[in-house]
C-alpha atoms as a PDB file:
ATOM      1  CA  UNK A   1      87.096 104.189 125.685  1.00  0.00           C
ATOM      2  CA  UNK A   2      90.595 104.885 125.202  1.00  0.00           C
ATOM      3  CA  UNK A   3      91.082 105.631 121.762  1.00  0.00           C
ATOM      4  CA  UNK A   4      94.280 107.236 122.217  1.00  0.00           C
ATOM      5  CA  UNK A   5      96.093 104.488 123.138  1.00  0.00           C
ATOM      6  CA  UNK A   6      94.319 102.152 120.513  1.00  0.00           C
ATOM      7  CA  UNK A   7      95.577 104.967 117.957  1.00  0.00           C
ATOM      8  CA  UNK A   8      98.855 104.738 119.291  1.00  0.00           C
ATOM      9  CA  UNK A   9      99.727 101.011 119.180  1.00  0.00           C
ATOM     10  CA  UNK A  10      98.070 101.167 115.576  1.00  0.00           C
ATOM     11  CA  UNK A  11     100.037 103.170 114.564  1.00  0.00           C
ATOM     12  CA  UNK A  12     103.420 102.043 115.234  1.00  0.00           C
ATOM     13  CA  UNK A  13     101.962  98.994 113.180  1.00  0.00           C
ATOM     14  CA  UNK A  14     102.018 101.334 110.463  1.00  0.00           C
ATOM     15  CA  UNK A  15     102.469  99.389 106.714  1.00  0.00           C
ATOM     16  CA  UNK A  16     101.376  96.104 108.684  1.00  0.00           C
ATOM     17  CA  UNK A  17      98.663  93.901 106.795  1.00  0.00           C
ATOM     18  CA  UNK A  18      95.709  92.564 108.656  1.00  0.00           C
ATOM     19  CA  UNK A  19      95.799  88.705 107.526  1.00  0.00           C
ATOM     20  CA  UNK A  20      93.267  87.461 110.040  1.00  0.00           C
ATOM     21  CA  UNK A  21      90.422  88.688 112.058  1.00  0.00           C
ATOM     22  CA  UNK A  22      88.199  87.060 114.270  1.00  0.00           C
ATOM     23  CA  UNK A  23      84.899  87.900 116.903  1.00  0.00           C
ATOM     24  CA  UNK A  24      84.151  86.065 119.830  1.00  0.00           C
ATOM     25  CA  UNK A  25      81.712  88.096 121.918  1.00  0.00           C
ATOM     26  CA  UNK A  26      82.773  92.032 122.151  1.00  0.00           C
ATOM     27  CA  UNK A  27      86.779  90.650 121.306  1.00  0.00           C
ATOM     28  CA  UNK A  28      88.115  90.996 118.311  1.00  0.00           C
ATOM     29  CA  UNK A  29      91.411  88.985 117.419  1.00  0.00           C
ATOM     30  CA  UNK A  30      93.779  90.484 114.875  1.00  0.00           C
ATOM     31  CA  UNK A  31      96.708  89.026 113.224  1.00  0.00           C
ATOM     32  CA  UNK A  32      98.902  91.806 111.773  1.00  0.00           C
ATOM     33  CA  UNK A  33     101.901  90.899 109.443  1.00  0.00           C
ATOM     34  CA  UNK A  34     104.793  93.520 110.570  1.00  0.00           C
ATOM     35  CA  UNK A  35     108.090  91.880 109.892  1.00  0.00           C
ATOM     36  CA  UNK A  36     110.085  95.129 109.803  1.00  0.00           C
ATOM     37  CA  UNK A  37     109.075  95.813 113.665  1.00  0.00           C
ATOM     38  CA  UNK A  38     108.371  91.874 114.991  1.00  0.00           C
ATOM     39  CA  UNK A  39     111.764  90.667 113.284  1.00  0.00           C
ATOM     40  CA  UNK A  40     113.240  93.057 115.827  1.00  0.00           C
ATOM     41  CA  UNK A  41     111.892  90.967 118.708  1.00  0.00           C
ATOM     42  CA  UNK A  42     113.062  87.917 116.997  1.00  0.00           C
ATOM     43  CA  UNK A  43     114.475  87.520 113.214  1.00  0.00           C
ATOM     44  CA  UNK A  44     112.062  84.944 112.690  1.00  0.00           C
ATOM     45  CA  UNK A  45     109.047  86.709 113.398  1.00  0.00           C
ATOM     46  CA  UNK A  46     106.627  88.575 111.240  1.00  0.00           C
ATOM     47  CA  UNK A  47     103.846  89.387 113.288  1.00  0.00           C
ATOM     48  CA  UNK A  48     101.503  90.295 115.914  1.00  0.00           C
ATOM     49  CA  UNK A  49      98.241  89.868 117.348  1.00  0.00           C
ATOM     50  CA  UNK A  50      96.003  92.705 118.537  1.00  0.00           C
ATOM     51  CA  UNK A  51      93.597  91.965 120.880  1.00  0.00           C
ATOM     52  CA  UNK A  52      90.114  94.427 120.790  1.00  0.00           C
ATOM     53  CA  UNK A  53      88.436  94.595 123.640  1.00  0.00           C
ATOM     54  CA  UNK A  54      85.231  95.746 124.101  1.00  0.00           C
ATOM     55  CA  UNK A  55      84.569  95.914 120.603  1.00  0.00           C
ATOM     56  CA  UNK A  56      81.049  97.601 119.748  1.00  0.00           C
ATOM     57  CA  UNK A  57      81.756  97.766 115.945  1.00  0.00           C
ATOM     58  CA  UNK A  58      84.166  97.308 113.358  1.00  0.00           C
ATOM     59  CA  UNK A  59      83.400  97.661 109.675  1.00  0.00           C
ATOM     60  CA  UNK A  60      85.304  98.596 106.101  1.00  0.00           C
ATOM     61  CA  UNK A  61      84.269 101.825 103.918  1.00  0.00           C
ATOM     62  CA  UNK A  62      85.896 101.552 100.794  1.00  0.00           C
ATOM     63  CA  UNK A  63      86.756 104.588  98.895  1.00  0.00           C
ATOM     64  CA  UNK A  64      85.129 103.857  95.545  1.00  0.00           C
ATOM     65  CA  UNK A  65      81.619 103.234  97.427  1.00  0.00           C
ATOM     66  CA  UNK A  66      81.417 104.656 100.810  1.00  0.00           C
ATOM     67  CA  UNK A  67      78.118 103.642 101.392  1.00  0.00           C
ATOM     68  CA  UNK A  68      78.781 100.033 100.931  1.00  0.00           C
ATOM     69  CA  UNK A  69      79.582  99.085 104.394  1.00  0.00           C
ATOM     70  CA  UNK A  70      81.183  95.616 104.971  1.00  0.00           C
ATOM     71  CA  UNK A  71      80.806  94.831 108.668  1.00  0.00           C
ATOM     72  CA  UNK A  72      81.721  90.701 108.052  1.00  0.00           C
ATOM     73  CA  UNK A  73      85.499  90.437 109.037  1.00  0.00           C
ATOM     74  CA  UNK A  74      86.290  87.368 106.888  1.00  0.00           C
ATOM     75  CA  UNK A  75      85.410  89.578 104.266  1.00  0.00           C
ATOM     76  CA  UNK A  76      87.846  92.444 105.286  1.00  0.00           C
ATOM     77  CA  UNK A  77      90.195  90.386 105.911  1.00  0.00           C
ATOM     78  CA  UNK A  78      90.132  88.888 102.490  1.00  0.00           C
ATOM     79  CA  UNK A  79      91.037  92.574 101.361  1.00  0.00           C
ATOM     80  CA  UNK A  80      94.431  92.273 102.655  1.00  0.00           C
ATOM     81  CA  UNK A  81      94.226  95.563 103.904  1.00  0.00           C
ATOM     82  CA  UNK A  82      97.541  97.620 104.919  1.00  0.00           C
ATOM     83  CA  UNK A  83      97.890 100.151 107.446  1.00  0.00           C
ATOM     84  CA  UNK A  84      98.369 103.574 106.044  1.00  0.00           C
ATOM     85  CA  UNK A  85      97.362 105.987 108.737  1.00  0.00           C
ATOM     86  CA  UNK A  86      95.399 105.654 111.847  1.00  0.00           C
ATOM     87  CA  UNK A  87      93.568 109.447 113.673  1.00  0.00           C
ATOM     88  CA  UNK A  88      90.620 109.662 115.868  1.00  0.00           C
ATOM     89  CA  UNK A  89      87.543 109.835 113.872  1.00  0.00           C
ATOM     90  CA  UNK A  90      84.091 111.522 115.007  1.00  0.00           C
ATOM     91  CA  UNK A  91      82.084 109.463 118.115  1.00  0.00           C
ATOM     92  CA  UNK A  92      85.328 108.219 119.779  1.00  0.00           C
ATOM     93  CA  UNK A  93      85.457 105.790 116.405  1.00  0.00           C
ATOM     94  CA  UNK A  94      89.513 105.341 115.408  1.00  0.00           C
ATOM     95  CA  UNK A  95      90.463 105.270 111.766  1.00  0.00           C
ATOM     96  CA  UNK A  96      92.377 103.400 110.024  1.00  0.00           C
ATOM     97  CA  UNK A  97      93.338 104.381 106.027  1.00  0.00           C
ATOM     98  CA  UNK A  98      93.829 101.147 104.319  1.00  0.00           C
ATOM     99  CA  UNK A  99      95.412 100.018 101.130  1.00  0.00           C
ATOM    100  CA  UNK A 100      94.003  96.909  99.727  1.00  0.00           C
ATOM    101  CA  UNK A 101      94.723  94.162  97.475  1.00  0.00           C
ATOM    102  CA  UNK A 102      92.044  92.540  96.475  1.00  0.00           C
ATOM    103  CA  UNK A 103      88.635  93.697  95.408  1.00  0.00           C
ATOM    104  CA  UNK A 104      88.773  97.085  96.755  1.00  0.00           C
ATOM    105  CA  UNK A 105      91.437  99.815  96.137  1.00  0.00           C
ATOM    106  CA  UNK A 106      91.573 101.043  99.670  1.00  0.00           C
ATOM    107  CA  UNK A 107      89.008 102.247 101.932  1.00  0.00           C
ATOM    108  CA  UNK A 108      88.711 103.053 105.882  1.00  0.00           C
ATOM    109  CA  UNK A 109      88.597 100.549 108.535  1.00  0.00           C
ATOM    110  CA  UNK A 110      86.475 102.078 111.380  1.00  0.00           C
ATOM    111  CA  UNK A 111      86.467 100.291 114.835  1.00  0.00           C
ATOM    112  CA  UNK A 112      85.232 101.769 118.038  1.00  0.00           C
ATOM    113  CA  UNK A 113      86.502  99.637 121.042  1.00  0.00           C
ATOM    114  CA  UNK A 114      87.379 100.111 124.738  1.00  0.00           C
ATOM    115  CA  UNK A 115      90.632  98.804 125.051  1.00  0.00           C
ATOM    116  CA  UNK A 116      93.686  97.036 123.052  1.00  0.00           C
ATOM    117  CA  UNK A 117      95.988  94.653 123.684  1.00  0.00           C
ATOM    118  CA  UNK A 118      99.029  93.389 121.631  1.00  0.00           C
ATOM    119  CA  UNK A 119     101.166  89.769 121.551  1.00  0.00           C
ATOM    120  CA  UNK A 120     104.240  88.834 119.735  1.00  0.00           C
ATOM    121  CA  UNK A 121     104.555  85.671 118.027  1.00  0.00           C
ATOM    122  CA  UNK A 122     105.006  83.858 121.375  1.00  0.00           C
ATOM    123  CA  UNK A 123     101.886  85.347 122.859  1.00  0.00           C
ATOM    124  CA  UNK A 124     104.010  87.478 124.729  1.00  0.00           C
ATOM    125  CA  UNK A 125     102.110  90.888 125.780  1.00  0.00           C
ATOM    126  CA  UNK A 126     103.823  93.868 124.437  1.00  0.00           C
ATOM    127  CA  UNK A 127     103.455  97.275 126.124  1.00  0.00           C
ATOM    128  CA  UNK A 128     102.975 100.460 124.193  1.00  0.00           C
ATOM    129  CA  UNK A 129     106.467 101.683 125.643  1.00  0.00           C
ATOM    130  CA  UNK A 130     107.913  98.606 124.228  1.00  0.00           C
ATOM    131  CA  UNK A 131     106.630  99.029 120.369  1.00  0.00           C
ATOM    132  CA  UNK A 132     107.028 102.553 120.414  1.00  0.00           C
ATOM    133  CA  UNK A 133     110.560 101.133 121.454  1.00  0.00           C
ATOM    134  CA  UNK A 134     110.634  98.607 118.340  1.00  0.00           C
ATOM    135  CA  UNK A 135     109.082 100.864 116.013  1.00  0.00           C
ATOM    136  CA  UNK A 136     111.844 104.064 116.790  1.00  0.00           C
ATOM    137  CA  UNK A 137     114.573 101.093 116.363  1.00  0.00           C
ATOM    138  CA  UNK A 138     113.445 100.555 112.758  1.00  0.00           C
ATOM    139  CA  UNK A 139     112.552 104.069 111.482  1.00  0.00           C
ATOM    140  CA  UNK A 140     115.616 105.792 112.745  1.00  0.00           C
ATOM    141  CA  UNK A 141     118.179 102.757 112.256  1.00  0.00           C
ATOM    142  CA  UNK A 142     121.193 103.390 110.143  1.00  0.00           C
ATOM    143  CA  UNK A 143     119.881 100.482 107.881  1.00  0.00           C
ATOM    144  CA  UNK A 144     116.830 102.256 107.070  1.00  0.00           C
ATOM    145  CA  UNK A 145     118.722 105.750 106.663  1.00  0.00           C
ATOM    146  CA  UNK A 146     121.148 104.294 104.386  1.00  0.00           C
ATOM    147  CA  UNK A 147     118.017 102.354 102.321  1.00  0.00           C
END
C-alpha cells in the first residue's frame, strides 16, 4: 500500500470536488474539479482525474449517521463532496474530511488502495513533484496573498 503518497497527491487537491466516480475491477476513476491548481497547467482547465489502483474499498461515513455506510459511488458522488483534509486513518485506510452539498452535511470518505495515479485534462500523467509544484504556485502566489 502506499498510503503516503495517496495522502499526498490528495491533498494538494485540497477544496477540489469529486464530480464523478467510477469502478471497473479494483480501479477506481475520479474526476476532481480543481480549477485554482489545473488552470495553472492551462487557463482553461478545471480538473483532474485520479486514478485508484488496487482499490479494496471505498465508502462515505457521514457525520450525522456514522453508521450509515454508503459504499455505491454514484451515490457519493451525487454528494458533491469537497476535499477538506486528507490523514492516514487506522488499517492503512486514508481519510478524506468532506463537505457536501447535497443530502448530507459532510462526512468521511474512506478508501484503502495500493496505488494512485493522476491526469490533467489532456490525460497527461502528473507526478507528485509536479502538483506539489502547481499547488505551492497557487497558495504562495502574490494573487492569493493580496486576496
Amino acid at each position: 500500500m502506499n498510503t503516503k503518497k495517496i495522502i499526498a497527491v490528495l491533498s494538494q487537491l485540497q477544496e477540489g470536488y469529486i464530480e464523478e466516480m467510477t469502478k471497473e475491477g479494483d480501479t477506481v476513476n475520479i474526476k476532481i474539479e480543481c480549477k485554482h491548481l489545473a488552470g495553472l497547467i492551462h487557463e482553461s482547465y478545471s480538473n483532474f482525474y485520479v486514478v485508484l489502483k488496487g482499490c479494496k474499498d471505498l465508502y462515505f461515513s457521514p457525520w450525522e449517521d456514522e453508521e450509515n455506510i454508503v459504499s455505491v459511488l454514484k451515490d457519493i458522488q451525487l454528494f458533491k463532496p469537497d476535499i477538506l483534509n486528507v490523514e492516514k486513518a487506522d488499517y492503512q485506510y486514508v481519510k478524506i474530511y468532506s463537505n457536501c452539498e447535497h443530502v448530507y452535511t459532510g462526512g468521511n470518505i474512506m478508501i484503502l488502495a495500493h496505488d494512485i495515479l493522476v491526469f490533467d485534462e489532456e490525460l497527461n500523467p502528473i507526478e507528485l513533484d509536479q502538483l506539489l509544484d502547481l499547488s505551492d504556485k497557487y497558495w504562495f502566489s502574490s494573487d492569493k496573498a493580496e486576496g
